[in-house]
Protein backbone atom coordinates (compact mmCIF):
# COMPACT_ATOMS: atom_id res chain seq x y z
CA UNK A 1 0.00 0.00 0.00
CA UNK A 2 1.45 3.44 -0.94
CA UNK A 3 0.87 6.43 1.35
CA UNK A 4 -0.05 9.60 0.31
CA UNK A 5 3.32 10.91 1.51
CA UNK A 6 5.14 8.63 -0.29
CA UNK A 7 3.10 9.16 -3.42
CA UNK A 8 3.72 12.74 -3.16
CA UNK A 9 7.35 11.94 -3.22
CA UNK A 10 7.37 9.60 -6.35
CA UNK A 11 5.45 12.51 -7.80
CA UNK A 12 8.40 14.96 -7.15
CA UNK A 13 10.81 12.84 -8.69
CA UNK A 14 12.11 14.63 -12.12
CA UNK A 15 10.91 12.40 -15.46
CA UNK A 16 14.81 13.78 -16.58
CA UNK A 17 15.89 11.88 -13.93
CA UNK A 18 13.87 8.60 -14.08
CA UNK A 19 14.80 8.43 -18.13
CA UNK A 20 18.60 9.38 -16.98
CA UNK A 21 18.88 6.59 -14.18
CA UNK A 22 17.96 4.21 -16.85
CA UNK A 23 20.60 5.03 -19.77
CA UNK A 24 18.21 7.52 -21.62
CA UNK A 25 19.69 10.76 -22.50
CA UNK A 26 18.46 14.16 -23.58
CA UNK A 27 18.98 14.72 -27.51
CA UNK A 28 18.12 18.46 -27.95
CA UNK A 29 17.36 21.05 -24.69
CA UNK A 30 15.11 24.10 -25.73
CA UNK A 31 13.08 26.79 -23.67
CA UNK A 32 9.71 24.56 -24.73
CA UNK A 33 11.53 21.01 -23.04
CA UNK A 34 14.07 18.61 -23.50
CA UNK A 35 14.00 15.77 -26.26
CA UNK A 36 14.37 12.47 -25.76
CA UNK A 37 14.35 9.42 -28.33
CA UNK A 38 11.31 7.34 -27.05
CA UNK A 39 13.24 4.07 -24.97
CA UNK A 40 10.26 2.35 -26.56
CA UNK A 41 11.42 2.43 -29.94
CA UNK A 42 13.88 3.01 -32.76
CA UNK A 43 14.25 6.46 -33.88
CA UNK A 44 16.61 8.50 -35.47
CA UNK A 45 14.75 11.50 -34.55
CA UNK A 46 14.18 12.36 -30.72
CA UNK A 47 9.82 11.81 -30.05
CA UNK A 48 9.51 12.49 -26.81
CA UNK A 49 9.51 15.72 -25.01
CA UNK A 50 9.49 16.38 -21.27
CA UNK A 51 8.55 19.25 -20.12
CA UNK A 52 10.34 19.67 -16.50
CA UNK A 53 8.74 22.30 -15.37
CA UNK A 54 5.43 20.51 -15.10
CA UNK A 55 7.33 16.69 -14.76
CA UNK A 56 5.29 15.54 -17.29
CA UNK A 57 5.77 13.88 -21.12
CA UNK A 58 4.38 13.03 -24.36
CA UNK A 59 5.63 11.04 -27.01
CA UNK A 60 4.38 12.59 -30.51
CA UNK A 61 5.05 8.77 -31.86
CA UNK A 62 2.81 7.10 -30.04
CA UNK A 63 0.78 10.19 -28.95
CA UNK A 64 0.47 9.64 -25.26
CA UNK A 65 2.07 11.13 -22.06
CA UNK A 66 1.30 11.99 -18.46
CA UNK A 67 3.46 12.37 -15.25
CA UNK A 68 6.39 9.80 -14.01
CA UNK A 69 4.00 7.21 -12.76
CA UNK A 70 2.48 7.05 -16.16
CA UNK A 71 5.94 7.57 -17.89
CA UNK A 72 7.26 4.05 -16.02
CA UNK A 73 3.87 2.24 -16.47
CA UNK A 74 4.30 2.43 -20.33
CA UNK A 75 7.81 2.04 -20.47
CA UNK A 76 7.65 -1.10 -18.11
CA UNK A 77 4.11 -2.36 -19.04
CA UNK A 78 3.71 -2.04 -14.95
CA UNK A 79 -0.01 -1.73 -12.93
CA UNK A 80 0.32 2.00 -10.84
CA UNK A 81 1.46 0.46 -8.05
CA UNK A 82 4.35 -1.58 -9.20
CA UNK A 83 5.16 1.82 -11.66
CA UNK A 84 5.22 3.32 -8.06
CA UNK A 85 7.61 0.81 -6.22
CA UNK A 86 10.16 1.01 -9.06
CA UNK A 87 10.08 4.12 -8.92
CA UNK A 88 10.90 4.25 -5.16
């Protein structure tokens, strides 16, 4: 069972980071967000933008996005909750 502290917490964590602690690296940096190439997928040209100031994403490939949680759900084919202990 996740708390709502700690799901506060998870919440906090920077999508920059998660895709960093996992070998995924920014592509381009601009004032609009920083480009990633979806982990997902092959691509020569970088799909997915995160915007950090709001911690969310959205891949223009696949159209679909949200916060971290969501981010790690899709990327790991995880329920919320397991999304949330990885992320811990």
């Amino acid at each position: 069972m996740i708390t709502e502290e700690q799901l506060d917490k998870i919440r906090c964590i920077p999508i920059t980071t998660l895709l960093e602690k996992q070998g995924y690296y920014p592509v381009e940096k601009k004032a609009a967000g920083v480009w990633f190439r979806a982990p997902w997928r092959e691509e020569s040209e970088p799909s997915l933008k995160v915007n950090a100031d709001l911690n969310v994403w959205f891949d223009f490939g696949a159209h679909v996005g949200g916060d971290n949680i969501e981010l790690i759900k899709y990327h790991h084919d995880k329920k919320f909750v397991q999304a949330c202990e990885l992320i811990q």
